[in-house]
Protein backbone atom coordinates (compact mmCIF):
# COMPACT_ATOMS: atom_id res chain seq x y z
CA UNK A 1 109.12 135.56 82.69
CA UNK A 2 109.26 132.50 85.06
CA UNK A 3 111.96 130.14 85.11
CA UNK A 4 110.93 126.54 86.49
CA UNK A 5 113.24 123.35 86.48
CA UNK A 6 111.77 120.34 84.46
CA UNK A 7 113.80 117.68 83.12
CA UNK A 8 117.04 118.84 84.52
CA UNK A 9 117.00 122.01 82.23
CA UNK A 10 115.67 125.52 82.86
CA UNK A 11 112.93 126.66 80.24
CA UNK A 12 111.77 130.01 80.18
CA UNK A 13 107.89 130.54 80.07
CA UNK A 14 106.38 134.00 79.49
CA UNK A 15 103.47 132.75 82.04
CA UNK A 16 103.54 130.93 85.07
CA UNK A 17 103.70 126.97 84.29
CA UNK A 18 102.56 124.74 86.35
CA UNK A 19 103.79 121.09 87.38
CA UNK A 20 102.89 118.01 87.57
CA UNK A 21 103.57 115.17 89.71
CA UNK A 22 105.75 113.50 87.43
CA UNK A 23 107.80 116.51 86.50
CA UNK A 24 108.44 117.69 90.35
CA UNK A 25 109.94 114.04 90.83
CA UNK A 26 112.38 113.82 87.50
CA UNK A 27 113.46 117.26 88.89
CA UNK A 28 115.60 116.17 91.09
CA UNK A 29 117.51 119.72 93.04
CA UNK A 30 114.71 121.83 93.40
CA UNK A 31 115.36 121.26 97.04
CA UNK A 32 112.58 120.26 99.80
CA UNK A 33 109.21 120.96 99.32
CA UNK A 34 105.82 120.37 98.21
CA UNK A 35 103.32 120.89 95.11
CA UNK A 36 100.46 122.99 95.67
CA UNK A 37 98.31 122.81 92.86
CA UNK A 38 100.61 122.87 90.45
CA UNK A 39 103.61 125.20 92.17
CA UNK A 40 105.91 124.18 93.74
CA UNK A 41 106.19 125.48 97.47
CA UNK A 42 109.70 125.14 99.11
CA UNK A 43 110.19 124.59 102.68
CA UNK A 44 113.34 124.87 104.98
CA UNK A 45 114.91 121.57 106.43
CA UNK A 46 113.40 120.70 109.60
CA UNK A 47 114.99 121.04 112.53
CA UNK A 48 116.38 118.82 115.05
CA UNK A 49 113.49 118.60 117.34
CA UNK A 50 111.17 117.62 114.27
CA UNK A 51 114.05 115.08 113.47
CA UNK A 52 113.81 113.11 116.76
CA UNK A 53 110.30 113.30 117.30
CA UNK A 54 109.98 111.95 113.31
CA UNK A 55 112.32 109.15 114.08
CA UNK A 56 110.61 108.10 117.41
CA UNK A 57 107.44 107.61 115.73
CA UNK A 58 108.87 106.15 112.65
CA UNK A 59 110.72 103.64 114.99
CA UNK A 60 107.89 102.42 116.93
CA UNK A 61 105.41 102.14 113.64
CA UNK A 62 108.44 100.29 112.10
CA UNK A 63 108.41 97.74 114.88
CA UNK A 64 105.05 97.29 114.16
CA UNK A 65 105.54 96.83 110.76
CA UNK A 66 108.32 93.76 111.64
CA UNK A 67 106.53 92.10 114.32
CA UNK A 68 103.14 91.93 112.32
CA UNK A 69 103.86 92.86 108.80
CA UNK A 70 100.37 94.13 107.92
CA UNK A 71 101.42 96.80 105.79
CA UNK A 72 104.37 99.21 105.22
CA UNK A 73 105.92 102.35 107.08
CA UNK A 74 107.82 105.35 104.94
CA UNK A 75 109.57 108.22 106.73
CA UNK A 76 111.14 111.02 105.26
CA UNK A 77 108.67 113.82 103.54
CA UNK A 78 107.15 110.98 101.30
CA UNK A 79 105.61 112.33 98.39
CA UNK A 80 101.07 111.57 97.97
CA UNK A 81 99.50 112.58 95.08
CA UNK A 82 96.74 114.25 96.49
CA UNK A 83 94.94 115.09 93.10
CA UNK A 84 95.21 116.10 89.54
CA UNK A 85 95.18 118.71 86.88
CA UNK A 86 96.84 120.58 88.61
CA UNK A 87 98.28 118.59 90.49
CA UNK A 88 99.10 118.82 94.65
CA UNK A 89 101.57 116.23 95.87
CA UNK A 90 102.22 116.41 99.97
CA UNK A 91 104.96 115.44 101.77
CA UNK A 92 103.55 113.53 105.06
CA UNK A 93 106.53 113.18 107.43
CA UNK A 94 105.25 109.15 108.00
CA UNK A 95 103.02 107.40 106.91
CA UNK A 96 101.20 103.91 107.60
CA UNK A 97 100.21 102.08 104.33
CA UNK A 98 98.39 97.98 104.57
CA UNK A 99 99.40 95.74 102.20
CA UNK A 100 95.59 95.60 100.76
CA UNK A 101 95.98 99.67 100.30
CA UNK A 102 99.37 99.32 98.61
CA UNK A 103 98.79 97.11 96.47
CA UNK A 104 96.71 98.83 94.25
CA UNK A 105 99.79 101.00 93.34
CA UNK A 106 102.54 98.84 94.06
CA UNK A 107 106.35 99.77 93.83
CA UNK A 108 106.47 103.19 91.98
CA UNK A 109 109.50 104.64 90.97
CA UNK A 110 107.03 107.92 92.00
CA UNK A 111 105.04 109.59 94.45
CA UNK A 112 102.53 107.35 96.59
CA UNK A 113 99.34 107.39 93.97
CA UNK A 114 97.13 105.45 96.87
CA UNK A 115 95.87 106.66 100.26
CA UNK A 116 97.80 105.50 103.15
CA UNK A 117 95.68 104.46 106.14
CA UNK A 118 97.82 106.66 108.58
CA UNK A 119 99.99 109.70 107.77
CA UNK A 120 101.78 111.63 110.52
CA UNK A 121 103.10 115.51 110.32
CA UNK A 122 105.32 116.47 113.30
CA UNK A 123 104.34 120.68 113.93
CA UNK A 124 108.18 123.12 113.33
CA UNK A 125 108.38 126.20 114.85
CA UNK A 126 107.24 127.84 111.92
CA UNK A 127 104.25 125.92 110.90
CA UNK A 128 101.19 127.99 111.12
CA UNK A 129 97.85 125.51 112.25
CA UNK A 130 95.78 126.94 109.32
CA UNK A 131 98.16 125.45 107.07
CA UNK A 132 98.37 122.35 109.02
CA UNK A 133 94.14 121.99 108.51
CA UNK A 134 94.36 122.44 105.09
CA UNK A 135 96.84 119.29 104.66
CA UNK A 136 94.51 117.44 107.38
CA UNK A 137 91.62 118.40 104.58
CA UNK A 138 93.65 117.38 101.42
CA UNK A 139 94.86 113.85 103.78
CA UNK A 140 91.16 112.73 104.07
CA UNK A 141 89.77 113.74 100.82
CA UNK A 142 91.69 111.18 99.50
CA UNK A 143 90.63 108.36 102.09
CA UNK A 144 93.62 109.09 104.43
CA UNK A 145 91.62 107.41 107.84
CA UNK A 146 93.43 109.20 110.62
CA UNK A 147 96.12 112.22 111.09
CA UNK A 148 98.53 112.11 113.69
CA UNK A 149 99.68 115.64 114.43
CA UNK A 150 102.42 115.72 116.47
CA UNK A 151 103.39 118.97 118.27
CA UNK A 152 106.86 118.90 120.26
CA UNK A 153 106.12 122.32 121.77
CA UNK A 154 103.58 120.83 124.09
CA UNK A 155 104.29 116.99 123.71
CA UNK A 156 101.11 116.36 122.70
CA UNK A 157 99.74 114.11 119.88
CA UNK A 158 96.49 115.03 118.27
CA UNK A 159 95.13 112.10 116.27
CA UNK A 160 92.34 112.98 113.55
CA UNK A 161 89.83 110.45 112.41
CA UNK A 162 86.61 110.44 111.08
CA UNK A 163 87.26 112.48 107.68
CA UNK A 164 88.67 115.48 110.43
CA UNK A 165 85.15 115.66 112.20
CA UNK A 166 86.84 114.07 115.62
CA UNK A 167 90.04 114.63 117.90
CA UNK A 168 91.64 113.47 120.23
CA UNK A 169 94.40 115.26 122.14
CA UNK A 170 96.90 112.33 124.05
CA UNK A 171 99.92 114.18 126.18
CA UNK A 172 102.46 112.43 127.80
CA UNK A 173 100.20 110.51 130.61
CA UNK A 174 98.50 109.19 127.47
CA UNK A 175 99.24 106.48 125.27
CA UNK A 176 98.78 106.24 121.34
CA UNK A 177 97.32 103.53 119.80
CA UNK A 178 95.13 103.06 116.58
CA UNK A 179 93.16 99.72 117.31
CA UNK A 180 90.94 99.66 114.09
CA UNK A 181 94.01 100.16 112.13
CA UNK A 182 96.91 98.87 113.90
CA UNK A 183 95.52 96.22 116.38
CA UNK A 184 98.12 95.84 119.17
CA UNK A 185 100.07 99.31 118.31
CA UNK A 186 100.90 101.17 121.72
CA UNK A 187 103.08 103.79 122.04
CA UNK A 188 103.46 105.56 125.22
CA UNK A 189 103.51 109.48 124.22
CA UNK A 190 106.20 110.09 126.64
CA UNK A 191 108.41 108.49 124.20
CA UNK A 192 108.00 110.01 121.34
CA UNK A 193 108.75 113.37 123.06
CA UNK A 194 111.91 111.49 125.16
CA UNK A 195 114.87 113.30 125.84
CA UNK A 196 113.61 116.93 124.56
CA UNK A 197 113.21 119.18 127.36
């Protein structure tokens, strides 16, 4: 028998039940994690490395956001609906959203139901790169234009574009910018990797 969490009380199934978007949100303690078609998948806390490189980013796209107010940043393991029945929600680390994009949602009590322009996952210790290419699939299926992977271990940035079919691999001589999206942006990669030896 499986025992999931739905609605604050535990229900006993004699099969495996499966979530949905909705449900995974109203849950509320099932602790950090994300739903992959349908089950939920938990996933340890990130570390402090991830932490700082998270906040870096988040700090320079939310700079952005305030001098030119084009669209909206979100940090934090924000949930995307990635599709339905059954349903997959990720949890992008940040994410870049215009106001055109967001609008076709607007303010949800939920999960992001709209494809953000940009979404950025900062690589753990633990994350394995075959996982990491499935998300990068799952991101542009749903219109996601570019993936910023970044991976502290090597202070490098990969940026994704073009559906996944091109890369680009910045370290930190390089700077990252996003001109078709974010006219302007520049972030030196140095910086997001600052102060981690």
């Amino acid at each position: 028998m499986a025992t999931i969490l739905i609605d604050s009380t535990i229900k006993q199934t004699n099969q495996e039940a499966l979530l949905t978007a909705e449900e995974l949100f109203d849950a509320g303690d099932l602790g950090r994690g994300e739903l992959v078609v349908g089950r939920f998948i938990q996933m340890p806390p990130p570390g402090y490395i991830h932490g700082r490189v998270e906040t870096r980013i988040s700090q320079a796209l939310a700079n952005y956001e305030d001098q030119f107010e084009t669209g909206y940043v979100a940090g934090g393991e924000v949930g995307i609906v990635i599709k339905r029945n059954p349903d997959t929600v990720r949890a992008a680390d940040v994410l870049f959203i215009s106001k055109e994009r967001f609008e076709q949602s607007g303010w949800q009590k939920g999960y992001l139901e709209v494809a953000p322009e940009i979404v950025v996952e900062v690589m753990s210790p633990s994350d394995r790169w075959s996982e990491v290419r499935r998300k990068l699939d799952e991101y542009f299926s749903i219109n996601v234009l570019q993936v910023w992977v970044a991976e502290p271990e090597t202070k490098s940035v990969y940026v994704y574009y073009d559906k996944g079919r091109k890369i680009i691999r910045l370290t930190e001589n390089d700077i990252l910018t996003s001109e078709a999206i974010l006219p302007e942006f520049s972030l030196p990669v140095e910086k997001i990797f600052k102060g981690l030896s």
